[in-house]
PDB file of N, CA and C in Angstrom:
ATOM      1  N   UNK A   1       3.891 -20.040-226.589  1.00  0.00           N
ATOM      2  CA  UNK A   1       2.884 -20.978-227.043  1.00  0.00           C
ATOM      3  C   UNK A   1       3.329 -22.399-226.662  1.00  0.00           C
ATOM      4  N   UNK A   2       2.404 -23.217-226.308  1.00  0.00           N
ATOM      5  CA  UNK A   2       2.491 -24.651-225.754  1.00  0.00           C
ATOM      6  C   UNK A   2       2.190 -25.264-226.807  1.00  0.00           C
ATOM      7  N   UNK A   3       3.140 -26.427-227.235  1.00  0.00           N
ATOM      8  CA  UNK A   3       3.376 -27.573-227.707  1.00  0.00           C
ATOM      9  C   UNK A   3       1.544 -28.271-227.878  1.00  0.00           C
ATOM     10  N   UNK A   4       1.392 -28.246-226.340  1.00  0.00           N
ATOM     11  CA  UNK A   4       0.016 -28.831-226.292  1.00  0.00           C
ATOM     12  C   UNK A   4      -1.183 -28.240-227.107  1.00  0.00           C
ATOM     13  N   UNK A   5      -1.316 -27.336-227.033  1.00  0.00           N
ATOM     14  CA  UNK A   5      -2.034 -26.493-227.996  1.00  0.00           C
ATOM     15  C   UNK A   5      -2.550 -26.728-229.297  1.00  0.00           C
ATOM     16  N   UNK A   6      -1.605 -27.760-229.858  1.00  0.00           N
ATOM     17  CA  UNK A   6      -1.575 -28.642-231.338  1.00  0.00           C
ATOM     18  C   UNK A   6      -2.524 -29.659-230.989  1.00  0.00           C
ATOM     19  N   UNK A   7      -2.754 -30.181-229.652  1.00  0.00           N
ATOM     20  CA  UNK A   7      -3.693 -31.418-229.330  1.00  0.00           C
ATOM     21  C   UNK A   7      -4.676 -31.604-229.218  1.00  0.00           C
ATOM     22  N   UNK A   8      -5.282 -32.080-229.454  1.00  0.00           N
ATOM     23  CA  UNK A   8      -6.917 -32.835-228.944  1.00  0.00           C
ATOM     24  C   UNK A   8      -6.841 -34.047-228.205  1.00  0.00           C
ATOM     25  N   UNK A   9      -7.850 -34.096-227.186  1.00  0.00           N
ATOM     26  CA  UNK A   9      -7.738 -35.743-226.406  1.00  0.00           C
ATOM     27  C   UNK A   9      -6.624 -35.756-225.748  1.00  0.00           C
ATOM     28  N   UNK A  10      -6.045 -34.947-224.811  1.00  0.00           N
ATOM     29  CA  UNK A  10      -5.123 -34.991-224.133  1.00  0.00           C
ATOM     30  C   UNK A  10      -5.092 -35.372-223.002  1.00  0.00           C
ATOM     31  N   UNK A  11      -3.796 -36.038-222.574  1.00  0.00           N
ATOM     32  CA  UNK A  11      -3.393 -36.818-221.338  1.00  0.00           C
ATOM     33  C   UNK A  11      -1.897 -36.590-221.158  1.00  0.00           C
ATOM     34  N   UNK A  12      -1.680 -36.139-220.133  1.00  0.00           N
ATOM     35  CA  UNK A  12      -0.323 -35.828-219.529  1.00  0.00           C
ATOM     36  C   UNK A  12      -0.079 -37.522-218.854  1.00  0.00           C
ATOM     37  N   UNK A  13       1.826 -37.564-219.126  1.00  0.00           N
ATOM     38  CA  UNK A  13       2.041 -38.696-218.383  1.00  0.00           C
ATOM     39  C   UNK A  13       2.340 -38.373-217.232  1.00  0.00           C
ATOM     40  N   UNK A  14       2.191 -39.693-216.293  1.00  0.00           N
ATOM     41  CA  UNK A  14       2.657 -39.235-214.662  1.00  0.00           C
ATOM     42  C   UNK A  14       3.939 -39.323-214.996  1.00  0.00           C
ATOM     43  N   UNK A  15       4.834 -38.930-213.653  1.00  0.00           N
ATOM     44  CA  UNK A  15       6.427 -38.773-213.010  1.00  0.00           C
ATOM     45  C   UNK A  15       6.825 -39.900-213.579  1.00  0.00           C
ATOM     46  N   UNK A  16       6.186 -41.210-213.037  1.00  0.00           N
ATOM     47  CA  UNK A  16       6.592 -42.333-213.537  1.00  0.00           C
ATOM     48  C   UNK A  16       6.856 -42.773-215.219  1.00  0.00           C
ATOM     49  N   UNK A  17       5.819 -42.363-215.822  1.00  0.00           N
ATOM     50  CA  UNK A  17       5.993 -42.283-217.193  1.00  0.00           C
ATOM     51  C   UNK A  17       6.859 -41.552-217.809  1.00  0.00           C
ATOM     52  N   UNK A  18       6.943 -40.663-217.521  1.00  0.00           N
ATOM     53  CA  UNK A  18       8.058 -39.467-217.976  1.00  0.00           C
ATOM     54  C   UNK A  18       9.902 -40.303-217.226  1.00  0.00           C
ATOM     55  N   UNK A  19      10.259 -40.927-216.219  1.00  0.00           N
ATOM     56  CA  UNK A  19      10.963 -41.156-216.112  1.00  0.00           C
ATOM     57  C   UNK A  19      11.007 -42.658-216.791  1.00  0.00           C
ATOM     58  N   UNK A  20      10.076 -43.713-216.550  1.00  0.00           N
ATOM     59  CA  UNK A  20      10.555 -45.071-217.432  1.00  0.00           C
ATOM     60  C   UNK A  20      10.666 -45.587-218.739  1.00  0.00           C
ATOM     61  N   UNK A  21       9.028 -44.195-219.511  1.00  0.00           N
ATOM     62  CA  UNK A  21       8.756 -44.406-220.665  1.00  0.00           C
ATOM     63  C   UNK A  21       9.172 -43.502-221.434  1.00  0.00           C
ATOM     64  N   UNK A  22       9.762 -42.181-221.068  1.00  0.00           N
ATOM     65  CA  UNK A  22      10.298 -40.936-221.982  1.00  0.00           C
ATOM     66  C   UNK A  22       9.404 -40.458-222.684  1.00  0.00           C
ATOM     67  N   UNK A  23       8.008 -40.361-222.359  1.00  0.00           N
ATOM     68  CA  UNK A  23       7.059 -39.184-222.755  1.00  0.00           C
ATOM     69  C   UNK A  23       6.421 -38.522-222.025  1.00  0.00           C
ATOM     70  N   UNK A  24       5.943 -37.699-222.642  1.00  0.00           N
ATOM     71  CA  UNK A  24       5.448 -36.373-221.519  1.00  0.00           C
ATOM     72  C   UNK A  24       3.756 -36.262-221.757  1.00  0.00           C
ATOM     73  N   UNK A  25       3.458 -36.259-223.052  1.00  0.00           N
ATOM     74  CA  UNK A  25       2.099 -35.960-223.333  1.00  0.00           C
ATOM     75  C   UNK A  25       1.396 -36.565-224.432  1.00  0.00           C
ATOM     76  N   UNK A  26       0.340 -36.882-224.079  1.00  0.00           N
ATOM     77  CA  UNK A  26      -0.424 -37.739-225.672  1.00  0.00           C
ATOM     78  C   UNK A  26      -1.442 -37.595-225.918  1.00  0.00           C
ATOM     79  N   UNK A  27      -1.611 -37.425-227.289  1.00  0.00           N
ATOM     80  CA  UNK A  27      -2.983 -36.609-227.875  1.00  0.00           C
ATOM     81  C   UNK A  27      -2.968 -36.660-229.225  1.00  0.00           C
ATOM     82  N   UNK A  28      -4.193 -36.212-229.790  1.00  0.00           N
ATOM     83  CA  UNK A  28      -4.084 -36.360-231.420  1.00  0.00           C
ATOM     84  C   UNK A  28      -3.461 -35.152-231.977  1.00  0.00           C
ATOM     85  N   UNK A  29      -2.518 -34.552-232.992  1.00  0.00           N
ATOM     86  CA  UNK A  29      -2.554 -33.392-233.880  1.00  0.00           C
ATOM     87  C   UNK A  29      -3.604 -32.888-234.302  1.00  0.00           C
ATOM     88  N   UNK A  30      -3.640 -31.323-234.533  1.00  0.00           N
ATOM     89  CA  UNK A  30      -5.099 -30.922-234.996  1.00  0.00           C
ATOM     90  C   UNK A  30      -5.071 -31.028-236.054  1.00  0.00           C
ATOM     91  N   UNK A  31      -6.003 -31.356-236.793  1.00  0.00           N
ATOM     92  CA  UNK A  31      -5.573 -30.733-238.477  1.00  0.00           C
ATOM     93  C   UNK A  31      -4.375 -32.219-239.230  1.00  0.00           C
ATOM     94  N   UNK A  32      -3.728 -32.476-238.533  1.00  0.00           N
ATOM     95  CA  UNK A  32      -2.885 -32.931-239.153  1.00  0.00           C
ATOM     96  C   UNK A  32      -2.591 -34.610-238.990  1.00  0.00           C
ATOM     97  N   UNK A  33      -3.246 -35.386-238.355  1.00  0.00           N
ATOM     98  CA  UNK A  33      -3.997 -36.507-237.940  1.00  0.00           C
ATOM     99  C   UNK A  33      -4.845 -37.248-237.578  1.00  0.00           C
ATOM    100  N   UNK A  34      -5.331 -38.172-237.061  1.00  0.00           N
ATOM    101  CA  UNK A  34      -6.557 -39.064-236.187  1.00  0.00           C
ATOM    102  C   UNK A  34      -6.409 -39.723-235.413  1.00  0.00           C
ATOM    103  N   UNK A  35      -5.138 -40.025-235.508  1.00  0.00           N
ATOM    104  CA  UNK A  35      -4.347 -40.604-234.835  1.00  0.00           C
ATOM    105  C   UNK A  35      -3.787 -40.271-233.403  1.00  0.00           C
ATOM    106  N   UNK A  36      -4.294 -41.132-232.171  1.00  0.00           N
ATOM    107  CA  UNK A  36      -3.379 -40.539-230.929  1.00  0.00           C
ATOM    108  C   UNK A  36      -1.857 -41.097-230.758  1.00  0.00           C
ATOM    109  N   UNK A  37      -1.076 -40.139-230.573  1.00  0.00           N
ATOM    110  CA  UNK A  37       0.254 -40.398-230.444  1.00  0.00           C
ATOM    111  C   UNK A  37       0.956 -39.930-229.094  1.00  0.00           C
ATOM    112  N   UNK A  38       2.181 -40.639-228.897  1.00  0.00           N
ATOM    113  CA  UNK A  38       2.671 -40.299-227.209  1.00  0.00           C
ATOM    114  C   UNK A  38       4.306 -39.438-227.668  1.00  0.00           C
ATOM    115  N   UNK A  39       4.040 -38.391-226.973  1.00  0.00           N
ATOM    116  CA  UNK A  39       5.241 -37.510-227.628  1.00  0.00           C
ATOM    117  C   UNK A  39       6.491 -37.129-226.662  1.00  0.00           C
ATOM    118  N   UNK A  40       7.590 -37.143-226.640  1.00  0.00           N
ATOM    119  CA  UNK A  40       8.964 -36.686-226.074  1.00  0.00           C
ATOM    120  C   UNK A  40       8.662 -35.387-226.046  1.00  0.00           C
ATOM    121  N   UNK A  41       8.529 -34.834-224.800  1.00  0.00           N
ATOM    122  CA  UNK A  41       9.025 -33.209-225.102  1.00  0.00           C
ATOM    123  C   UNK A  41       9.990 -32.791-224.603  1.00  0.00           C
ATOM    124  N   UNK A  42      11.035 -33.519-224.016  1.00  0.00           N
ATOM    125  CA  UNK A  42      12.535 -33.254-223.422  1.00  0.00           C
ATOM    126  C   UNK A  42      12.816 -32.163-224.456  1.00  0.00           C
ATOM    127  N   UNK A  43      13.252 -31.455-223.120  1.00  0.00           N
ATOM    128  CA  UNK A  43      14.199 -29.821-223.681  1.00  0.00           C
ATOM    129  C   UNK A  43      15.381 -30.581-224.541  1.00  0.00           C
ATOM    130  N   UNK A  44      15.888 -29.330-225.738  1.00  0.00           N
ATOM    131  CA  UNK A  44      17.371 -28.832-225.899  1.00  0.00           C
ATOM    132  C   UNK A  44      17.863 -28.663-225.150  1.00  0.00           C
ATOM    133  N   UNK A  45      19.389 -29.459-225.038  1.00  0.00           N
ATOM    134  CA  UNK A  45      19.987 -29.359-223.753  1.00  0.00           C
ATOM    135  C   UNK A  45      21.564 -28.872-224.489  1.00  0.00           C
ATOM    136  N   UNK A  46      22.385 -27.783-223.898  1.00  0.00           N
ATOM    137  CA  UNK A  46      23.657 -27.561-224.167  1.00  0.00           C
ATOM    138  C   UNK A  46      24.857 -29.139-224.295  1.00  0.00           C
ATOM    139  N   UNK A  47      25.099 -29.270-224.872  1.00  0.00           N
ATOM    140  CA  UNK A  47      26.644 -30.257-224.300  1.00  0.00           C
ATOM    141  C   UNK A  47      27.556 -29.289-223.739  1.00  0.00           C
ATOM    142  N   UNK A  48      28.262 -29.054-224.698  1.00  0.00           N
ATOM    143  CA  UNK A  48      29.334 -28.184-224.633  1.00  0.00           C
ATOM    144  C   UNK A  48      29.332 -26.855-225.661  1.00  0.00           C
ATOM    145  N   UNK A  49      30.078 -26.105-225.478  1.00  0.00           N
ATOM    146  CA  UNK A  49      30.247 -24.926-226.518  1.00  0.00           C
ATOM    147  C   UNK A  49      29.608 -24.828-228.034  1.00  0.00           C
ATOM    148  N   UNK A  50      28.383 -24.165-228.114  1.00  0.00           N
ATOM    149  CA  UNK A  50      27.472 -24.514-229.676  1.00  0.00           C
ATOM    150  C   UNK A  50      27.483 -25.574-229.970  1.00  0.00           C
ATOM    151  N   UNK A  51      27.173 -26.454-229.509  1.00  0.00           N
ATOM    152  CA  UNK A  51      26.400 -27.739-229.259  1.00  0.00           C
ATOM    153  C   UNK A  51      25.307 -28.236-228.533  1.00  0.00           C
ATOM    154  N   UNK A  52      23.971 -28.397-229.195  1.00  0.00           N
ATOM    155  CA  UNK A  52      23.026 -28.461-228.089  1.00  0.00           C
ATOM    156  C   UNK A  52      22.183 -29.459-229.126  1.00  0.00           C
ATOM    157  N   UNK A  53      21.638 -30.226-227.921  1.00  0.00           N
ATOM    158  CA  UNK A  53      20.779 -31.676-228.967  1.00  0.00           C
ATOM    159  C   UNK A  53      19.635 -32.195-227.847  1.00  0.00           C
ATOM    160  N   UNK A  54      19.550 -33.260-228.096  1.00  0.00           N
ATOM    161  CA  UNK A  54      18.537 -34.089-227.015  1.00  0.00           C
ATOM    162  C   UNK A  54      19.287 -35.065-226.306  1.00  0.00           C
ATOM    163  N   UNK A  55      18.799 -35.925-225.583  1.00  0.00           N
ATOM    164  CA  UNK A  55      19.337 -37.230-225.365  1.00  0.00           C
ATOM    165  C   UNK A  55      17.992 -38.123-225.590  1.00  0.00           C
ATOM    166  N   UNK A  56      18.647 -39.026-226.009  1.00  0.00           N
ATOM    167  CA  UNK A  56      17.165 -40.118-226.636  1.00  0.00           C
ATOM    168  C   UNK A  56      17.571 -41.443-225.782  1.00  0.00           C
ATOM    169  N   UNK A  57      16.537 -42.626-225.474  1.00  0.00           N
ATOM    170  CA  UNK A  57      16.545 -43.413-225.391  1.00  0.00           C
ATOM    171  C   UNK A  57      15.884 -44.615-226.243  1.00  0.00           C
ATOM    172  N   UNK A  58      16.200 -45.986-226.231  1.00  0.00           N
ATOM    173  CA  UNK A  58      15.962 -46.994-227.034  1.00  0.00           C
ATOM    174  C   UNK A  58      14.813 -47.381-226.192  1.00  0.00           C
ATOM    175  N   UNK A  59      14.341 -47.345-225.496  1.00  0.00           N
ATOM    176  CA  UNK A  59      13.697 -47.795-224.982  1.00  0.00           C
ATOM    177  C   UNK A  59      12.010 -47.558-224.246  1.00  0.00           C
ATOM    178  N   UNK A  60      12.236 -45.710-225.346  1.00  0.00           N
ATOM    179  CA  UNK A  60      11.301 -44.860-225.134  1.00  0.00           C
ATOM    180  C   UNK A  60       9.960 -45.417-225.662  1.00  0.00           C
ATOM    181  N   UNK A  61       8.725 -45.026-225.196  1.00  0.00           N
ATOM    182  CA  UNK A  61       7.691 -45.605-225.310  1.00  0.00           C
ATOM    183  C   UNK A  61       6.900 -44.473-225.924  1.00  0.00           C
ATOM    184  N   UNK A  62       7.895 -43.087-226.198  1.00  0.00           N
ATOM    185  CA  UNK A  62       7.087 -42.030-226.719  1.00  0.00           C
ATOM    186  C   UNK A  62       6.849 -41.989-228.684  1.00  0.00           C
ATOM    187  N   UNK A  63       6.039 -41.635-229.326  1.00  0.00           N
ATOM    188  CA  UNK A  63       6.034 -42.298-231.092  1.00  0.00           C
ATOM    189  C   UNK A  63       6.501 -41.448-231.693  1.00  0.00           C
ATOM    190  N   UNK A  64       6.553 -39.540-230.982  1.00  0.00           N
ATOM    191  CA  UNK A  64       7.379 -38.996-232.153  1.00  0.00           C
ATOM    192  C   UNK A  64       8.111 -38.399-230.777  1.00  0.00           C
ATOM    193  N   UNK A  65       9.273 -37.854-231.551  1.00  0.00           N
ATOM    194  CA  UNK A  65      10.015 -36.582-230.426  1.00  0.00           C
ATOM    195  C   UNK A  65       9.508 -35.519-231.169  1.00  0.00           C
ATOM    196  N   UNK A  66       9.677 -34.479-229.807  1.00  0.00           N
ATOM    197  CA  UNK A  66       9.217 -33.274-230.627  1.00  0.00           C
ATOM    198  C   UNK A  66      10.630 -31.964-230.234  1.00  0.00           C
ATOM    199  N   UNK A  67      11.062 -31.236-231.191  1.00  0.00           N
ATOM    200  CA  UNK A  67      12.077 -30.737-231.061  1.00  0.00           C
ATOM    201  C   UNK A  67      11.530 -28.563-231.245  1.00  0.00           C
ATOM    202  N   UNK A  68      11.490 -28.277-229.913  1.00  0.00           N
ATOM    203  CA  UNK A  68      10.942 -27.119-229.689  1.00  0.00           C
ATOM    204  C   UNK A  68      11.786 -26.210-230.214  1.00  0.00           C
ATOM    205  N   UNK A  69      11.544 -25.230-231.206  1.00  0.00           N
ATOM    206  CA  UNK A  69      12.463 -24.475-231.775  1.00  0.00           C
ATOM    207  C   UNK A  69      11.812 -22.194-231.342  1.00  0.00           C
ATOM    208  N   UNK A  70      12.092 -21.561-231.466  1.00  0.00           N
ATOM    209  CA  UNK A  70      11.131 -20.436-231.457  1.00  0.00           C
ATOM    210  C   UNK A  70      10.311 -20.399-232.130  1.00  0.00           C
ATOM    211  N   UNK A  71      10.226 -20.478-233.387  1.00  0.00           N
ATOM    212  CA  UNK A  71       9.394 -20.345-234.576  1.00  0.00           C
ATOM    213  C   UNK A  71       8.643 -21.756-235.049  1.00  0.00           C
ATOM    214  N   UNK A  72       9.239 -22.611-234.141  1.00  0.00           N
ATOM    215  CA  UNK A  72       8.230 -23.975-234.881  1.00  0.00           C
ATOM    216  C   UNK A  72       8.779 -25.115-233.959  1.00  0.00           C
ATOM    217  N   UNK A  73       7.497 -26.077-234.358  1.00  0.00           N
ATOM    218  CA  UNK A  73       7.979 -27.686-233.528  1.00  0.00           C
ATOM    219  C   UNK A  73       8.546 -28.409-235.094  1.00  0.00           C
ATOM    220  N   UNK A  74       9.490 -29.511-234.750  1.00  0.00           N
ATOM    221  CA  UNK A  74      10.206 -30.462-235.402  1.00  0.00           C
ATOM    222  C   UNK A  74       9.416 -31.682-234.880  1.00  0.00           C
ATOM    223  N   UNK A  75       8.806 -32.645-235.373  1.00  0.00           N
ATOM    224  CA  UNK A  75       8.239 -33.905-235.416  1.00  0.00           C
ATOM    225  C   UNK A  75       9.146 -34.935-236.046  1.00  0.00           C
ATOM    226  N   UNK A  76       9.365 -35.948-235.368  1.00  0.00           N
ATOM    227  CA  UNK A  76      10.591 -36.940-235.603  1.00  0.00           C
ATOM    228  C   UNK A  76       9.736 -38.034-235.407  1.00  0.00           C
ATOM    229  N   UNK A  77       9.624 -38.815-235.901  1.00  0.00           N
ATOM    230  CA  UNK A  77       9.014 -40.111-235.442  1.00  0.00           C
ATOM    231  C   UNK A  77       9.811 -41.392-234.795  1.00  0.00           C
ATOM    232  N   UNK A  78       9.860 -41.493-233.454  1.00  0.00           N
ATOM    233  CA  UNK A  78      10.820 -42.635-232.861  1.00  0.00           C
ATOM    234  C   UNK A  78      11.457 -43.487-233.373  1.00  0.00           C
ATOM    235  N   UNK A  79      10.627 -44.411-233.772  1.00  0.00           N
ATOM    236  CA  UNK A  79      10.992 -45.671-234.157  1.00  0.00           C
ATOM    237  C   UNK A  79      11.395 -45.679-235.999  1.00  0.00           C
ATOM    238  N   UNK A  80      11.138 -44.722-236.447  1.00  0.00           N
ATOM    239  CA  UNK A  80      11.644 -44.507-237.573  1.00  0.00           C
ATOM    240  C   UNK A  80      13.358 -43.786-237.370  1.00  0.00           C
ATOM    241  N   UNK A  81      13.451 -43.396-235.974  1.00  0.00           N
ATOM    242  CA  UNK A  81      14.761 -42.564-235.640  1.00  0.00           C
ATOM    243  C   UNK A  81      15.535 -43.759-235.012  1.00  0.00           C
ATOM    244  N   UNK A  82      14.669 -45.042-234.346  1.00  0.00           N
ATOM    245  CA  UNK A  82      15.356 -45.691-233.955  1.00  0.00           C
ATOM    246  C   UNK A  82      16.264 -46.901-234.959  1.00  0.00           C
ATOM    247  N   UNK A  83      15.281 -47.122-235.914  1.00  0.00           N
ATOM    248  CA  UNK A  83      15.882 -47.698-237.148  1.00  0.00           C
ATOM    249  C   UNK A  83      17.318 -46.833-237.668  1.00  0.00           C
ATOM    250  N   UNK A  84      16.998 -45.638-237.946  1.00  0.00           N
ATOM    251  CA  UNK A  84      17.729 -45.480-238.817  1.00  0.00           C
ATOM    252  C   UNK A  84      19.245 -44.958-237.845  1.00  0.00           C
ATOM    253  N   UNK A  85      19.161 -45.382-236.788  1.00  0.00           N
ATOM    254  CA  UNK A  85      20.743 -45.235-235.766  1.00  0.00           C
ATOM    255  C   UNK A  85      21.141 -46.519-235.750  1.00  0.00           C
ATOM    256  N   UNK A  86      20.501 -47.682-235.617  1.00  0.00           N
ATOM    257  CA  UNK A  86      20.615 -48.591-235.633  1.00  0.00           C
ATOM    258  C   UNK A  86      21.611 -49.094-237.354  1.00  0.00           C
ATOM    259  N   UNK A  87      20.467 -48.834-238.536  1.00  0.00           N
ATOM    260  CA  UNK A  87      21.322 -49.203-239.856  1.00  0.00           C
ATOM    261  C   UNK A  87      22.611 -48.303-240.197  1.00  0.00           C
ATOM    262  N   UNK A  88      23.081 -47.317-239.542  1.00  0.00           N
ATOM    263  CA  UNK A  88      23.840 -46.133-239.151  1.00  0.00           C
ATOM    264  C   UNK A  88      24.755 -46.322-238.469  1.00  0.00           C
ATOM    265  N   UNK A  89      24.751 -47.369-237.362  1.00  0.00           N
ATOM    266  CA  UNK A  89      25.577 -47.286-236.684  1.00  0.00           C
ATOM    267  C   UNK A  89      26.080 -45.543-236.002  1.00  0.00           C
ATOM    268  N   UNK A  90      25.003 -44.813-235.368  1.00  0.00           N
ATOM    269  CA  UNK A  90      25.843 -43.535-234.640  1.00  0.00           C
ATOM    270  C   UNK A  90      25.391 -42.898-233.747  1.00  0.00           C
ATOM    271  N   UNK A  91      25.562 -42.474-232.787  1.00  0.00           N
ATOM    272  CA  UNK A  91      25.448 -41.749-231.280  1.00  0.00           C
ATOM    273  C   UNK A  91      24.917 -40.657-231.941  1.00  0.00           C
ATOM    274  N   UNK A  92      25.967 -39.517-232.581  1.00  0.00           N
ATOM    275  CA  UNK A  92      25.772 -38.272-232.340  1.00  0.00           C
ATOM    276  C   UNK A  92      24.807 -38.014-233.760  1.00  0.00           C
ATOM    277  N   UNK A  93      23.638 -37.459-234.152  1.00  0.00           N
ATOM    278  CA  UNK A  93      22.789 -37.510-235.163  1.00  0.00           C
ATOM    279  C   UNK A  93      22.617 -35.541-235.291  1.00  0.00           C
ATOM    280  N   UNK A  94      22.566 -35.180-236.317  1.00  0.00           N
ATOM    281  CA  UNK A  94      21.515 -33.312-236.734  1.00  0.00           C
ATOM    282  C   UNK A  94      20.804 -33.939-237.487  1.00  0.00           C
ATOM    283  N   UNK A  95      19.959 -32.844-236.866  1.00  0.00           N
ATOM    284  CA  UNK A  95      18.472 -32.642-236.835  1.00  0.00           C
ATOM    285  C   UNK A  95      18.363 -32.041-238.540  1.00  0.00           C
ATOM    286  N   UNK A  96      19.114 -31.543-239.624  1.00  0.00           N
ATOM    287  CA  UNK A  96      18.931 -31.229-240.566  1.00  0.00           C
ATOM    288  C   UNK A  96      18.948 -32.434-241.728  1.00  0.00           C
ATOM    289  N   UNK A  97      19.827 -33.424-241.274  1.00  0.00           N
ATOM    290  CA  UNK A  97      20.075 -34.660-241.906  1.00  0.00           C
ATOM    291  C   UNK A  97      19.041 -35.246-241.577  1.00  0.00           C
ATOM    292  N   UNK A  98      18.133 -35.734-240.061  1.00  0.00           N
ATOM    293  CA  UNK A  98      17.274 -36.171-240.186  1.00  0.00           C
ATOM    294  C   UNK A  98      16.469 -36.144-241.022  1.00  0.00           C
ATOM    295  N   UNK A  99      16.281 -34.736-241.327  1.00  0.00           N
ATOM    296  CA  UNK A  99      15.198 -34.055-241.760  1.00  0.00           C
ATOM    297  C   UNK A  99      15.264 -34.603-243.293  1.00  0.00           C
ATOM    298  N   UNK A 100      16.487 -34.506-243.503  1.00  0.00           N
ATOM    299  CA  UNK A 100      16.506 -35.506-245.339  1.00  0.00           C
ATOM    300  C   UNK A 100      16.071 -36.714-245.221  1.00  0.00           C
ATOM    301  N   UNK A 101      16.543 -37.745-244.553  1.00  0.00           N
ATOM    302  CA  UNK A 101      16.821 -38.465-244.392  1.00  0.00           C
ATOM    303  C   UNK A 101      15.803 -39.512-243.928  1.00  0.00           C
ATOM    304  N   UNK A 102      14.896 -38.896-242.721  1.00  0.00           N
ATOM    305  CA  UNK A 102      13.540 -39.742-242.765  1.00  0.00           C
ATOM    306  C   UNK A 102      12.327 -39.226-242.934  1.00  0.00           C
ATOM    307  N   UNK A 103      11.449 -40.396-243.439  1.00  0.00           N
ATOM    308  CA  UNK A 103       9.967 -39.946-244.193  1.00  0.00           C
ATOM    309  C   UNK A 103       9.577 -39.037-243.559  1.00  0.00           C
ATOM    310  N   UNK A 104       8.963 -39.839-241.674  1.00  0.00           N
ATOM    311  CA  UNK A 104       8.175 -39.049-240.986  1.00  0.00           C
ATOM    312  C   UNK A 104       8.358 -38.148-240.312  1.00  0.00           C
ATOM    313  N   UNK A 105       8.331 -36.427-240.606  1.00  0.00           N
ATOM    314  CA  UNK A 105       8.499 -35.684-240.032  1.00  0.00           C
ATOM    315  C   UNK A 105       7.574 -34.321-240.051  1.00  0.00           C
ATOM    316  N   UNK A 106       7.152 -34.088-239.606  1.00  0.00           N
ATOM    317  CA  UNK A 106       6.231 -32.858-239.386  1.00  0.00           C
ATOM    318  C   UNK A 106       7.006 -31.528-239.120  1.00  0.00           C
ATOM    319  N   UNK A 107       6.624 -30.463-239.537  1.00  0.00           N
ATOM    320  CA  UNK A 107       6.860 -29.215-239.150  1.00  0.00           C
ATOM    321  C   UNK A 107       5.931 -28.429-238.547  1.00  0.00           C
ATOM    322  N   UNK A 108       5.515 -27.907-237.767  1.00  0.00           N
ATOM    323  CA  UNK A 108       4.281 -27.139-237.237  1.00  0.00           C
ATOM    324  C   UNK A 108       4.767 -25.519-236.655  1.00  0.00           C
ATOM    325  N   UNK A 109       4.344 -24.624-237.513  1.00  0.00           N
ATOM    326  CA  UNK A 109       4.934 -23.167-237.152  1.00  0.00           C
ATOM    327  C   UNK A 109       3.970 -22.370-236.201  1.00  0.00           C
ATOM    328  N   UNK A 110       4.613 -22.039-235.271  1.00  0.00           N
ATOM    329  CA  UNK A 110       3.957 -21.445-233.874  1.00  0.00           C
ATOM    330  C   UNK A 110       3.341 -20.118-234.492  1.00  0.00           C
TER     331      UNK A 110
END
């Protein structure tokens, strides 16, 4: 099942967008907004040995990340993620602490 699938009013970004602005796709949630939003869909990527995360940028122009799991998407909201690394002071962040930790987050089960 595609991520996209959750959308209405959809627009894929070009090459260019996806490389300067760090989003991939933008559209409203069904059901669960009105709002159009521009979303990260960068894979889980391994580091090293049972370690696997994203890489984020400051400079992303996307409003939530979305964190593809089997059973469900994770909704992070950027700039609420970017604040709170910033008052944090830290590189390496889980996704379970987020999940305490800031307001905006969505769950959506495939």
């Amino acid at each position: 099942m595609k991520f996209e699938n959750q959308l209405i009013d959809i627009k894929h970004a070009t090459k260019k967008q996806v490389q300067q602005e760090h989003w991939y796709i933008e559209g409203i949630l069904k059901s669960k907004s009105n709002q159009k939003f521009k979303f990260d869909l960068s894979p889980i990527i391994k580091f090293k040995e049972e370690d696997y995360g994203k890489v984020g940028h400051f400079k992303s122009k996307a409003d939530k990340i979305v964190f593809d799991f089997e059973n469900t998407w994770v909704l992070i909201d950027t700039e609420e993620l970017h604040e709170f690394i910033k008052q944090n002071n830290q590189k390496d962040l889980y996704l379970d602490i987020l999940l305490k930790e800031l307001s905006w987050n969505i769950i959506i089960n495939k």
